[in-house]
N, C-alpha and C. Protein backbone atom coordinates (compact mmCIF):
# COMPACT_ATOMS: atom_id res chain seq x y z
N UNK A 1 113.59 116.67 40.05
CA UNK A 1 114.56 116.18 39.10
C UNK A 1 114.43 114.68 39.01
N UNK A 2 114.62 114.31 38.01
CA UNK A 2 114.57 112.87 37.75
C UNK A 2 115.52 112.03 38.15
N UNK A 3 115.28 111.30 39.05
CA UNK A 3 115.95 109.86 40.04
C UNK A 3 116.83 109.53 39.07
N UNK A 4 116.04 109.23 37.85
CA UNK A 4 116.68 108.19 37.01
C UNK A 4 117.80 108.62 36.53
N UNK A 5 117.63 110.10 35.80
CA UNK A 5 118.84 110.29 35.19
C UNK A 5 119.61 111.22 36.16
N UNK A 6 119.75 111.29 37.21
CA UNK A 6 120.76 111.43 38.37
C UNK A 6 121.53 110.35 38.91
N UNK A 7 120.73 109.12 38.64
CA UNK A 7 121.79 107.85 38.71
C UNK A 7 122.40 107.42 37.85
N UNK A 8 121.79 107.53 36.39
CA UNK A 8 122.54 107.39 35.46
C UNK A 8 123.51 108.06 35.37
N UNK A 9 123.66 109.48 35.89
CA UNK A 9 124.75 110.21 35.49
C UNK A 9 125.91 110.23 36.09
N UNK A 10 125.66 109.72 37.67
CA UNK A 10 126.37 108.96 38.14
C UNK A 10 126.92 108.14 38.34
N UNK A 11 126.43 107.36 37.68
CA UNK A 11 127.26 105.83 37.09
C UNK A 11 127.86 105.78 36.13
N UNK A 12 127.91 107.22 35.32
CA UNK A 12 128.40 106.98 34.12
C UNK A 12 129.88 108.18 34.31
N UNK A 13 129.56 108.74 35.59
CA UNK A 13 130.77 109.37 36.18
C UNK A 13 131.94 107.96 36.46
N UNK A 14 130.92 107.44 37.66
CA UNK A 14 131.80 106.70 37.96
C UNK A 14 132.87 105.67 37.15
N UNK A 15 131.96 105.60 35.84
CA UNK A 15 132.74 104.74 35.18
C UNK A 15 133.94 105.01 34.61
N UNK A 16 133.72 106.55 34.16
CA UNK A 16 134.60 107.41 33.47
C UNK A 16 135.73 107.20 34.16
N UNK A 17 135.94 107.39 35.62
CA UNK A 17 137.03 107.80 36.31
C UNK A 17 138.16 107.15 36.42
N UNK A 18 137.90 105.52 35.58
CA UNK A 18 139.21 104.95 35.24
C UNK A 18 139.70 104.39 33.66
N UNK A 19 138.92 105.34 33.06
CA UNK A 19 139.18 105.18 31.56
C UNK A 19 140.08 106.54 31.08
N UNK A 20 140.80 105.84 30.26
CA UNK A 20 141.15 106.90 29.29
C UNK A 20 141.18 106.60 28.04
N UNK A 21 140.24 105.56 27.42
CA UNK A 21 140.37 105.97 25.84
C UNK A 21 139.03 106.61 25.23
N UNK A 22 139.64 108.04 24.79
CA UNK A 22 138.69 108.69 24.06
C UNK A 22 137.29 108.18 23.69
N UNK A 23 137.34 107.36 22.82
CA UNK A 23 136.65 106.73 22.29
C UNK A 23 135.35 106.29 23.41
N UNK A 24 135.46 105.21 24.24
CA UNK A 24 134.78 105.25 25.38
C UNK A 24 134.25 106.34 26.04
N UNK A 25 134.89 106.92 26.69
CA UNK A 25 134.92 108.51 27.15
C UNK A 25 133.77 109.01 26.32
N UNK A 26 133.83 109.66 25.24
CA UNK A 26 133.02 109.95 24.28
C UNK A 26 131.86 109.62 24.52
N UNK A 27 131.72 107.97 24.15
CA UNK A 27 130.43 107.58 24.12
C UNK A 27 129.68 107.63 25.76
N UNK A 28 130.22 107.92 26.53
CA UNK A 28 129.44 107.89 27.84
C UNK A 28 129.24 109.05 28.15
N UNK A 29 129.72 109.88 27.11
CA UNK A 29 129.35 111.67 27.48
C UNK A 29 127.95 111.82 26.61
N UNK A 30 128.45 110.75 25.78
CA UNK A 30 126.93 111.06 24.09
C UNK A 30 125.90 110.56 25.05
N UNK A 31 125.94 110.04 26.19
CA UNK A 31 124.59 109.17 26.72
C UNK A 31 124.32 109.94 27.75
N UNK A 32 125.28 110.57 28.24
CA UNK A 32 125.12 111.38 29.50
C UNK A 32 124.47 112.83 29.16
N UNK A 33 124.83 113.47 28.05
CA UNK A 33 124.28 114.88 27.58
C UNK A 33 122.67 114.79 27.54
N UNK A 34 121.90 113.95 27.10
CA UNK A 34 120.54 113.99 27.22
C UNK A 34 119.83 113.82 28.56
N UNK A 35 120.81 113.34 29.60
CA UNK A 35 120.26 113.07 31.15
C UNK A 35 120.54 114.51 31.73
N UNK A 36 121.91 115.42 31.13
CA UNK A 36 122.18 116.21 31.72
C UNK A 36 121.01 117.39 31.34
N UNK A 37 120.78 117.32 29.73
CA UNK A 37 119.37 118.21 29.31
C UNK A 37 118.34 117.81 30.05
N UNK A 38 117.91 116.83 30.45
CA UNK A 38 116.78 116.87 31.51
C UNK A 38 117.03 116.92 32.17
N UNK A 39 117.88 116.86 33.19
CA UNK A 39 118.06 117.48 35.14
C UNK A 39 117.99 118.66 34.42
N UNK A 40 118.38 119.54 33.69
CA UNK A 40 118.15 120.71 33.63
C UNK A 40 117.05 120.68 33.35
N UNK A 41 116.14 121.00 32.71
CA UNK A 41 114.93 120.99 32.17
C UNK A 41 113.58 120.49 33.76
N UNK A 42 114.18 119.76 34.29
CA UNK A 42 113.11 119.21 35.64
C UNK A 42 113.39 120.45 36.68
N UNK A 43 114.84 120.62 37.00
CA UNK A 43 114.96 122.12 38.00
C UNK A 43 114.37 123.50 37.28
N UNK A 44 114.35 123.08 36.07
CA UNK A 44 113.59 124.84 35.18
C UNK A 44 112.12 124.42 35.68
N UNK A 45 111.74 123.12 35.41
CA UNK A 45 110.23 123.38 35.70
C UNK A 45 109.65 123.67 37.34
N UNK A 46 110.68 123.06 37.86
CA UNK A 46 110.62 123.13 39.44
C UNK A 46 110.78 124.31 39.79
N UNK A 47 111.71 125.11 39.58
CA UNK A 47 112.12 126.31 39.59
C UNK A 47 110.84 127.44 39.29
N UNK A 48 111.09 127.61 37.74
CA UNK A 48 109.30 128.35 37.52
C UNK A 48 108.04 128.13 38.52
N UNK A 49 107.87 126.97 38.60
CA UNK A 49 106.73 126.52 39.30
C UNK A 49 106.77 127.35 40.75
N UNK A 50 107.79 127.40 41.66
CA UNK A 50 108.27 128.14 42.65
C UNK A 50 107.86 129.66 42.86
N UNK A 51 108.77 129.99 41.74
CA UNK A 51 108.99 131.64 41.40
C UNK A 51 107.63 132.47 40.67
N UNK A 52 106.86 131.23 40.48
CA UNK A 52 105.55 132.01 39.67
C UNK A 52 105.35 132.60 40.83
N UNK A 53 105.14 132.27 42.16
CA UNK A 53 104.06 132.50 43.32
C UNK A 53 105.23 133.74 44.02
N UNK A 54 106.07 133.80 44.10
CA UNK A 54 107.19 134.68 44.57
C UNK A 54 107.20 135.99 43.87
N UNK A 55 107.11 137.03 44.71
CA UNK A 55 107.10 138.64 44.30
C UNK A 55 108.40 139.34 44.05
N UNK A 56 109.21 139.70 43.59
CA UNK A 56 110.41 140.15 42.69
C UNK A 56 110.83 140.16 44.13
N UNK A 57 110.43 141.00 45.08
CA UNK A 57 111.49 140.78 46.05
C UNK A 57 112.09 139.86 47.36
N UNK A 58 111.06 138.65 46.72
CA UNK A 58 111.02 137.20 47.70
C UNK A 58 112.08 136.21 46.29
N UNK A 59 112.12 136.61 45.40
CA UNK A 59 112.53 136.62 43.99
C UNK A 59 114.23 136.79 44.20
N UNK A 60 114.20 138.15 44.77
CA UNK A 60 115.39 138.27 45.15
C UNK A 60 116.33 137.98 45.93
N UNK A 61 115.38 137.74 46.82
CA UNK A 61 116.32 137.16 48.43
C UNK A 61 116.55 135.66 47.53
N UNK A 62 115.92 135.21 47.33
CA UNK A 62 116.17 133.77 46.51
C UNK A 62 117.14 133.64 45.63
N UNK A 63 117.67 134.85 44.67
CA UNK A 63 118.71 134.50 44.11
C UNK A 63 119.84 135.46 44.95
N UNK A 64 119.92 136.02 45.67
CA UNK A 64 121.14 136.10 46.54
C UNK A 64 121.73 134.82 47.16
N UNK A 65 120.26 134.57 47.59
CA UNK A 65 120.69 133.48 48.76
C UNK A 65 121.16 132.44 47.93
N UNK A 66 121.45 132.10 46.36
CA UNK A 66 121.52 131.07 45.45
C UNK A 66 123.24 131.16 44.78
N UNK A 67 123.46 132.81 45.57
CA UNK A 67 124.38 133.17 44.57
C UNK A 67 124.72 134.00 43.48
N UNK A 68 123.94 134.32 42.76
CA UNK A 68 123.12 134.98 41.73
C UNK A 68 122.28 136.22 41.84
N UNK A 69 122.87 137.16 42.46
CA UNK A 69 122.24 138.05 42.86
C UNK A 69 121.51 139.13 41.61
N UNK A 70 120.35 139.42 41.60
CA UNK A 70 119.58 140.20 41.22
C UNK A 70 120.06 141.54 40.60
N UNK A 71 120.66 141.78 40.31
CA UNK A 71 121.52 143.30 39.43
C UNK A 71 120.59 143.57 38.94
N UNK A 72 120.13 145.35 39.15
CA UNK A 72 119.48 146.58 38.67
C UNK A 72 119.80 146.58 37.17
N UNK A 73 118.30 146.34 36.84
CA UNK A 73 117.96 146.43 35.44
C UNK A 73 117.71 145.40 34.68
N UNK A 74 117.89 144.11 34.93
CA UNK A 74 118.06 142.77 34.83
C UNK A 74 116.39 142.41 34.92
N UNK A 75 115.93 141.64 33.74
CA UNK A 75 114.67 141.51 34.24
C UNK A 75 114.25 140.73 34.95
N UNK A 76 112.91 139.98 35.09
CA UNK A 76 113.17 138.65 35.74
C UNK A 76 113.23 137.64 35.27
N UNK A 77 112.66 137.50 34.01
CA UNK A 77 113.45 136.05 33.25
C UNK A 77 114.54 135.94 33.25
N UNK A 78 115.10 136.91 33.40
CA UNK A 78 116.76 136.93 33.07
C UNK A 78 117.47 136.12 34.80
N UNK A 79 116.97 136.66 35.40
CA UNK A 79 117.13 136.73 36.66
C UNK A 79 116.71 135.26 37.27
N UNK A 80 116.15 135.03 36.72
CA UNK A 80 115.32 133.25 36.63
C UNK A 80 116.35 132.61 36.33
N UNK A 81 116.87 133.07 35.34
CA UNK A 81 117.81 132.34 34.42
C UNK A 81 118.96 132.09 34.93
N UNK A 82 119.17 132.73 35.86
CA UNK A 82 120.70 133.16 36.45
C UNK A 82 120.60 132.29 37.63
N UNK A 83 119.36 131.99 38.13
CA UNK A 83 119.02 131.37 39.33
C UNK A 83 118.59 129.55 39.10
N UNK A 84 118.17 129.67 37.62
CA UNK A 84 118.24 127.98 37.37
C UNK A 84 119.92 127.66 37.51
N UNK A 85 120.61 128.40 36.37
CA UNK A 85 122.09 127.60 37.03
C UNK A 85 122.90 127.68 38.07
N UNK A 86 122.43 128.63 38.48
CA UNK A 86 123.35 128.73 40.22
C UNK A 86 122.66 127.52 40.69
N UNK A 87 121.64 127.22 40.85
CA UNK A 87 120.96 126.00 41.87
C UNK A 87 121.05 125.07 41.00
N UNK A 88 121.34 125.03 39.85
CA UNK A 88 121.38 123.65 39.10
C UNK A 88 122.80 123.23 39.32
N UNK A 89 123.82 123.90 39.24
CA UNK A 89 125.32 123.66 39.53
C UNK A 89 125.49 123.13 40.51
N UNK A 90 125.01 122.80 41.55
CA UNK A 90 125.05 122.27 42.82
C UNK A 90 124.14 120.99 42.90
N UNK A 91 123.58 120.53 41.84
CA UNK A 91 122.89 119.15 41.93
C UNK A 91 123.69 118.16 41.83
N UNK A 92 123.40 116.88 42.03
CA UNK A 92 124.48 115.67 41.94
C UNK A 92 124.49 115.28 39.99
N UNK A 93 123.21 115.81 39.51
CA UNK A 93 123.29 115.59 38.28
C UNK A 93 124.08 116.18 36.97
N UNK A 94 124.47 117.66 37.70
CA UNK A 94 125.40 118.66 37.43
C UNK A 94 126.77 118.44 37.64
N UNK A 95 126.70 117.88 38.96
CA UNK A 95 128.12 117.42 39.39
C UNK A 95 128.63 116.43 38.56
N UNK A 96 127.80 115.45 38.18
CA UNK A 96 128.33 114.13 38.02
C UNK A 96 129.26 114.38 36.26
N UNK A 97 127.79 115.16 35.64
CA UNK A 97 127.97 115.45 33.95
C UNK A 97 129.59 116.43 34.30
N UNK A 98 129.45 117.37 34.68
CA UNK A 98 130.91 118.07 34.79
C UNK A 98 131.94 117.30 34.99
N UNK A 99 132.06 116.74 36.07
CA UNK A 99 133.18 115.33 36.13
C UNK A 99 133.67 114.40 35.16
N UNK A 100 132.69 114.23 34.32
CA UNK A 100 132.61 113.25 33.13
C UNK A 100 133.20 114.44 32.17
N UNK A 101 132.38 115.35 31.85
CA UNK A 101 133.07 116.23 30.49
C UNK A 101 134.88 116.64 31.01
N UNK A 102 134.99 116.36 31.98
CA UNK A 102 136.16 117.68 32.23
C UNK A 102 137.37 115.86 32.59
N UNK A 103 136.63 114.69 32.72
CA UNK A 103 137.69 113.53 32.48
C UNK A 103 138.00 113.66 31.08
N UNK A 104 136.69 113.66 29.85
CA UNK A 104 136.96 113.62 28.36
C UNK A 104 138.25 114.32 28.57
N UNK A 105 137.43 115.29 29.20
CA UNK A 105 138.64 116.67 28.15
C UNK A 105 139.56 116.50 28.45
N UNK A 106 140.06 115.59 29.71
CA UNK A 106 141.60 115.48 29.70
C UNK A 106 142.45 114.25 29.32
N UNK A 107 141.29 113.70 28.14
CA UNK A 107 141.91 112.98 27.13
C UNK A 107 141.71 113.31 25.96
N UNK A 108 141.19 114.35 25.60
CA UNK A 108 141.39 115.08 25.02
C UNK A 108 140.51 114.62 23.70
N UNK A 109 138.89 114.56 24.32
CA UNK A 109 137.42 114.09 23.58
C UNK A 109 136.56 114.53 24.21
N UNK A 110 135.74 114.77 23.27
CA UNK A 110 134.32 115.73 23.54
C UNK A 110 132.93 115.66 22.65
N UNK A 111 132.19 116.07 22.58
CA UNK A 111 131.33 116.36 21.87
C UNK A 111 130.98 116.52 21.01
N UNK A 112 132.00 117.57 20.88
CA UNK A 112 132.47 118.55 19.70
C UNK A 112 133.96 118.63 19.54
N UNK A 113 134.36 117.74 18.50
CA UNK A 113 135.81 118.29 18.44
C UNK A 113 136.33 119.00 17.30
């Protein structure tokens, strides 16, 4: 995952945490959403890269052990899929963007309003 935008996203937590005008708020979420698309995007590639070499049932212990357990019938992209955000939810880059969207929202600004 990228250094960079794990600090950025953290600094832009931190900043959040004593603002409340929308407006601000806003704009540090508009800067933060493209850092948060790449920490995601660096754990998908990290992730794949992993799971190519892993056999459905080394596959599996991996997403138990993640949280995300493997349910009958489920394929394995799917199952991939389920296992990028369980382990992505627990990054500092995940953390930080959630903190920030969920200050907006309790001034009641977003993204999308």
């Amino acid at each position: 995952m990228s250094a960079d935008a794990t600090t950025r996203l953290l600094e832009l937590a931190s900043h959040a945490v004593d603002l409340t005008d929308p407006t601000r708020l806003r704009a540090l979420l508009a800067e933060g959403h493209p850092l948060y698309c790449q920490a995601l995007a660096d754990v998908r590639t990290h992730l794949l890269a992993q799971a190519a070499h892993l056999t459905d049932e080394e596959l599996a212990a991996r997403c138990t052990h993640a949280g995300s357990a493997w349910e009958p019938g489920t394929s394995r992209e799917d199952a991939l899929i389920d296992l990028l955000f369980a382990v992505f939810e627990s990054t500092p880059a995940c953390i930080a963007y959630v903190a920030l969207a969920e200050r907006a929202h309790q001034h009641h600004t977003g993204l999308i309003d």
